[in-house]
N, C-alpha and C. Protein backbone atom coordinates (compact mmCIF):
# COMPACT_ATOMS: atom_id res chain seq x y z
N UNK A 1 -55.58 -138.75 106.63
CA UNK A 1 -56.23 -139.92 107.17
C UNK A 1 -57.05 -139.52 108.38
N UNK A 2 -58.16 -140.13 108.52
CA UNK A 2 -59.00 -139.76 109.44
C UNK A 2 -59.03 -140.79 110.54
N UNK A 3 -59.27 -140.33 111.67
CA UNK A 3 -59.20 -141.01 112.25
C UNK A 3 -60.41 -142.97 112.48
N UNK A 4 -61.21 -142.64 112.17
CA UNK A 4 -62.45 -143.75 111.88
C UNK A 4 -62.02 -143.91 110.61
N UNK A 5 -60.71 -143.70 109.65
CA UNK A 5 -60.55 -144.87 108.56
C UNK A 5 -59.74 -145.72 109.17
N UNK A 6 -58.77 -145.79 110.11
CA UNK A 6 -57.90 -146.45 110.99
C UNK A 6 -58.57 -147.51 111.43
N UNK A 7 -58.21 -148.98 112.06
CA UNK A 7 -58.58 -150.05 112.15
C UNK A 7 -57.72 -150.46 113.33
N UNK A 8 -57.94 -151.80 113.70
CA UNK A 8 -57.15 -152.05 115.29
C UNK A 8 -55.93 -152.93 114.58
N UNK A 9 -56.17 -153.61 113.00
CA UNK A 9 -55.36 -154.34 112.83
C UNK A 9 -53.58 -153.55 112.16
N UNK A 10 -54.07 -152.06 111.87
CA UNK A 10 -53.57 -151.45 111.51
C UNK A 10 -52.29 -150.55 112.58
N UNK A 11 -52.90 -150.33 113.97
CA UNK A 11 -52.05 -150.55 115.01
C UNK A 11 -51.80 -151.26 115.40
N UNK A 12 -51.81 -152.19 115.40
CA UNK A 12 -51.15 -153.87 115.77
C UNK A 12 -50.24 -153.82 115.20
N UNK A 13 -50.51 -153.47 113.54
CA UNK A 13 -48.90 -154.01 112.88
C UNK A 13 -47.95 -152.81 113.08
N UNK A 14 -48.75 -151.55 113.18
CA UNK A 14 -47.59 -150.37 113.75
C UNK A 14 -46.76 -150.66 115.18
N UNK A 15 -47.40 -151.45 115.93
CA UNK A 15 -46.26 -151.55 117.25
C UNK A 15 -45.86 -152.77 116.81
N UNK A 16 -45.98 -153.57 116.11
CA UNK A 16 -44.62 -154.29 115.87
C UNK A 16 -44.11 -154.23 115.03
N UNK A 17 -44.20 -153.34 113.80
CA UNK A 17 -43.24 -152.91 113.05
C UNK A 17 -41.79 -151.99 113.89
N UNK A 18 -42.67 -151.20 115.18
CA UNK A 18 -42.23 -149.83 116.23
C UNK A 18 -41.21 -150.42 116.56
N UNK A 19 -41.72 -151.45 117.08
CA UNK A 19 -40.53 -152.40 118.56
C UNK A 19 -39.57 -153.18 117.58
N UNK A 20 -39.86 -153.68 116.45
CA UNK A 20 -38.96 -154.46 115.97
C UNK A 20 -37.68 -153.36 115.21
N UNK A 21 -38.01 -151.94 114.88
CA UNK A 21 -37.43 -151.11 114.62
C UNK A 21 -36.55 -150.77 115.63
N UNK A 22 -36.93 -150.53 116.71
CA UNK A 22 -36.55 -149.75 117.94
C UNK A 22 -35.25 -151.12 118.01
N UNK A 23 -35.51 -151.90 118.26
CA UNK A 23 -34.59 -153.16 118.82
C UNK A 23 -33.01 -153.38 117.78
N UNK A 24 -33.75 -152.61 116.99
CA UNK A 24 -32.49 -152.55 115.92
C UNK A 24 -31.94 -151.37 115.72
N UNK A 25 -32.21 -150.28 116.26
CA UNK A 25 -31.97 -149.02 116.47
C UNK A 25 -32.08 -148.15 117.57
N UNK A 26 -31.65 -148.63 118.88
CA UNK A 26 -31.99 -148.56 120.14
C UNK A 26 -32.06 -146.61 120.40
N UNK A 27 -30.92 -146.18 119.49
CA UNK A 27 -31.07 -144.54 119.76
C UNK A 27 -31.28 -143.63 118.38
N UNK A 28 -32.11 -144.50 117.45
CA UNK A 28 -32.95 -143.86 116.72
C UNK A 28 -34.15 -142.68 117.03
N UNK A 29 -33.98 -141.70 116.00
CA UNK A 29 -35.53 -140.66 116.32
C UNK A 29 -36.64 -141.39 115.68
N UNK A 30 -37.42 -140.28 115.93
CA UNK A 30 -38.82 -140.81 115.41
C UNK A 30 -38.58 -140.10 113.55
N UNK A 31 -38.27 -139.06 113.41
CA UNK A 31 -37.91 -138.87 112.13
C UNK A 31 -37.35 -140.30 111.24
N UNK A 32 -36.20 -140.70 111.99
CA UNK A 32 -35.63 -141.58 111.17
C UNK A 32 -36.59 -143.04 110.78
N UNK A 33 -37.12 -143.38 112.28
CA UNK A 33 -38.48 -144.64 112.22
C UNK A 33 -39.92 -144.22 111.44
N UNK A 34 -40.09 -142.81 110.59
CA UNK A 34 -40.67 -142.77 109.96
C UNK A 34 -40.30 -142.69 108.44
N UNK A 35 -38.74 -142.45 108.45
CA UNK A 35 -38.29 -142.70 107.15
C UNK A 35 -38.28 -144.32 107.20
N UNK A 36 -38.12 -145.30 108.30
CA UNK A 36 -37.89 -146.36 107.75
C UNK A 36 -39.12 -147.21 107.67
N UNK A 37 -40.00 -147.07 108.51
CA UNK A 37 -41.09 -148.00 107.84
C UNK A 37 -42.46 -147.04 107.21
N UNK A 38 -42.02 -146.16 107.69
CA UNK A 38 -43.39 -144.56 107.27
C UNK A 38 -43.84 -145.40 105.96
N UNK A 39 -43.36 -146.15 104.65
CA UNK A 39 -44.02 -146.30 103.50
C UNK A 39 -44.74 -147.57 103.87
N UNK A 40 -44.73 -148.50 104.90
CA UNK A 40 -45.44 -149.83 105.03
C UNK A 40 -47.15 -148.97 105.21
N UNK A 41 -47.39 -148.08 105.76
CA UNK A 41 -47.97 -147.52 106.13
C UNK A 41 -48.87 -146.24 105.09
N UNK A 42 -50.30 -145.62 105.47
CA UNK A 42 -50.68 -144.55 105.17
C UNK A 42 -49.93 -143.59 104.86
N UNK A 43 -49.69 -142.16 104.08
CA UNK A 43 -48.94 -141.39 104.03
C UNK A 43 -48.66 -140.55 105.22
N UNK A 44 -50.32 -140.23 106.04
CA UNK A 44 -50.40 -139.35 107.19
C UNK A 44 -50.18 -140.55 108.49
N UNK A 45 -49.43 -141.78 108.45
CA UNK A 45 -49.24 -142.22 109.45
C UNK A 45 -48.79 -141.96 110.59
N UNK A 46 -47.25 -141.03 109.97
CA UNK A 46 -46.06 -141.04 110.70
C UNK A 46 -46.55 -140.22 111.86
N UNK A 47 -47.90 -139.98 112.34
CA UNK A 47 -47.89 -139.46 113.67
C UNK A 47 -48.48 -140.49 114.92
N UNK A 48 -49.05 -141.96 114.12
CA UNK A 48 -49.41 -142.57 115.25
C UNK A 48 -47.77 -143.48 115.26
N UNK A 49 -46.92 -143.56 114.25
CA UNK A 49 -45.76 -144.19 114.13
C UNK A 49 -45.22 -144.05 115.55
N UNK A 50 -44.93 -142.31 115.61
CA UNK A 50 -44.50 -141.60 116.30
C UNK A 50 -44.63 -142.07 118.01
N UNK A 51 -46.16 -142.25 117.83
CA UNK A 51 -46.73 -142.17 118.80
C UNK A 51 -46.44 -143.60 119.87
N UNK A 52 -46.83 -144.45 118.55
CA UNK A 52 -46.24 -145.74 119.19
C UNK A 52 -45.00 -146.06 119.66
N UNK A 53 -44.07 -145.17 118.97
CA UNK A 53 -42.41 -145.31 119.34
C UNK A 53 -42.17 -144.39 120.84
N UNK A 54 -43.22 -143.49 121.41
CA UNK A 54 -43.23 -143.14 122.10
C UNK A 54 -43.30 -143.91 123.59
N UNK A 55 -44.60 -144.73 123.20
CA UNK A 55 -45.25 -146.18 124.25
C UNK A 55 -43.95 -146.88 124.27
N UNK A 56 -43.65 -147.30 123.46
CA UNK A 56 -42.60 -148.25 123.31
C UNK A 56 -41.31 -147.64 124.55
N UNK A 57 -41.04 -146.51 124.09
CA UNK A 57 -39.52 -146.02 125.04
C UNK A 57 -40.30 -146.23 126.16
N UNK A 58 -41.46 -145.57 126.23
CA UNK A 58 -42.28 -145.74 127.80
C UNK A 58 -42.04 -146.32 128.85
N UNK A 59 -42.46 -147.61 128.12
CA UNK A 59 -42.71 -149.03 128.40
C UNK A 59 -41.37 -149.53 129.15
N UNK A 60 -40.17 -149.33 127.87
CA UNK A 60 -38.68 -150.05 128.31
C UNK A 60 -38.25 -149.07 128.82
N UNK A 61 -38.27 -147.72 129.70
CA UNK A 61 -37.68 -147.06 130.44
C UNK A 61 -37.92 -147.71 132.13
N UNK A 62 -39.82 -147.66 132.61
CA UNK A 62 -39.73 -148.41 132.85
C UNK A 62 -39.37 -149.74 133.10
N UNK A 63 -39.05 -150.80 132.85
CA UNK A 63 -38.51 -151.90 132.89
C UNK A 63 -37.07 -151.88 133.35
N UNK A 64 -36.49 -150.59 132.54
CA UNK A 64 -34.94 -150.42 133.03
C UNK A 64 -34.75 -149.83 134.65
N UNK A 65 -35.69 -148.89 134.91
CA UNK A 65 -35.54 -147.90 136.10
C UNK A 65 -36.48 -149.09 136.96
N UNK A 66 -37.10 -150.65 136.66
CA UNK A 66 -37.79 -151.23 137.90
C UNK A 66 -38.93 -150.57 138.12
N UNK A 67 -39.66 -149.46 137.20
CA UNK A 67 -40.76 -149.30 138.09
C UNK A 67 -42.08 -150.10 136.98
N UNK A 68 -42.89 -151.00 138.04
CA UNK A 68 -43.89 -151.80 137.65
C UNK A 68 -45.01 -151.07 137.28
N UNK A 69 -45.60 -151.72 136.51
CA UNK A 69 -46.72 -150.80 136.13
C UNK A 69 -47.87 -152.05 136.38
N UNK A 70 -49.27 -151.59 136.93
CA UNK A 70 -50.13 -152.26 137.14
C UNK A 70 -50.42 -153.03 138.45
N UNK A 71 -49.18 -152.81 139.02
CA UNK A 71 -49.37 -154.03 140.22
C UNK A 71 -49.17 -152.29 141.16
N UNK A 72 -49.65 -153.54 142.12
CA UNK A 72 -49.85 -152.48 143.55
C UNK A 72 -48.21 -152.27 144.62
N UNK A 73 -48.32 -151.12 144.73
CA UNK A 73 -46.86 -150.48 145.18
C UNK A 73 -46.80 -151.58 146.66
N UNK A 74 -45.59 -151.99 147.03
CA UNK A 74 -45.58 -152.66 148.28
C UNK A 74 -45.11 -151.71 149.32
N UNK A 75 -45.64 -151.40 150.19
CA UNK A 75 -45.27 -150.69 151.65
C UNK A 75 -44.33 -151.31 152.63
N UNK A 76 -43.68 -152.36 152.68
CA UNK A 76 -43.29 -152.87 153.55
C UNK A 76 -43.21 -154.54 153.61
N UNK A 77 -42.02 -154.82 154.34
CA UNK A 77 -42.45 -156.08 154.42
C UNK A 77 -43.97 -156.32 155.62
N UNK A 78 -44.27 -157.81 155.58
CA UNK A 78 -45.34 -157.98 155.61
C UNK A 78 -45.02 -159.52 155.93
């Protein structure tokens, strides 16, 4: 699969196929999340699969460890 055959609607449904996987398999690999939805998908998917399951831990590591993303660090009260 090339990359310009890929579409935006096509990663859309890969991160929520990702997250809805992940939520049900909190200490799943990426091997296993490509055995389980890898066939909804292209054959050569399983590397943006991957990829997305990557964002995903990202994302909720953050959230767990408190650190914000996007907003501006606070120095102090004020």
């Amino acid at each position: 699969m090339r990359f310009r055959d890929d579409n935006p609607a096509d990663l859309a449904r890969a991160r929520t196929a990702v997250m809805a996987w992940r939520a049900q398999n909190p200490a799943g690999t990426g091997d296993e999340l490509v055995a389980a939805v890898g066939r909804q998908f292209h054959p050569d998917y399983g590397v943006v699969l991957r990829a997305v399951l990557f964002a995903v831990d990202r994302h909720r590591a953050r959230e767990v460890t408190g650190i914000a993303t996007g907003l501006p660090v606070s120095r102090g009260r004020t």
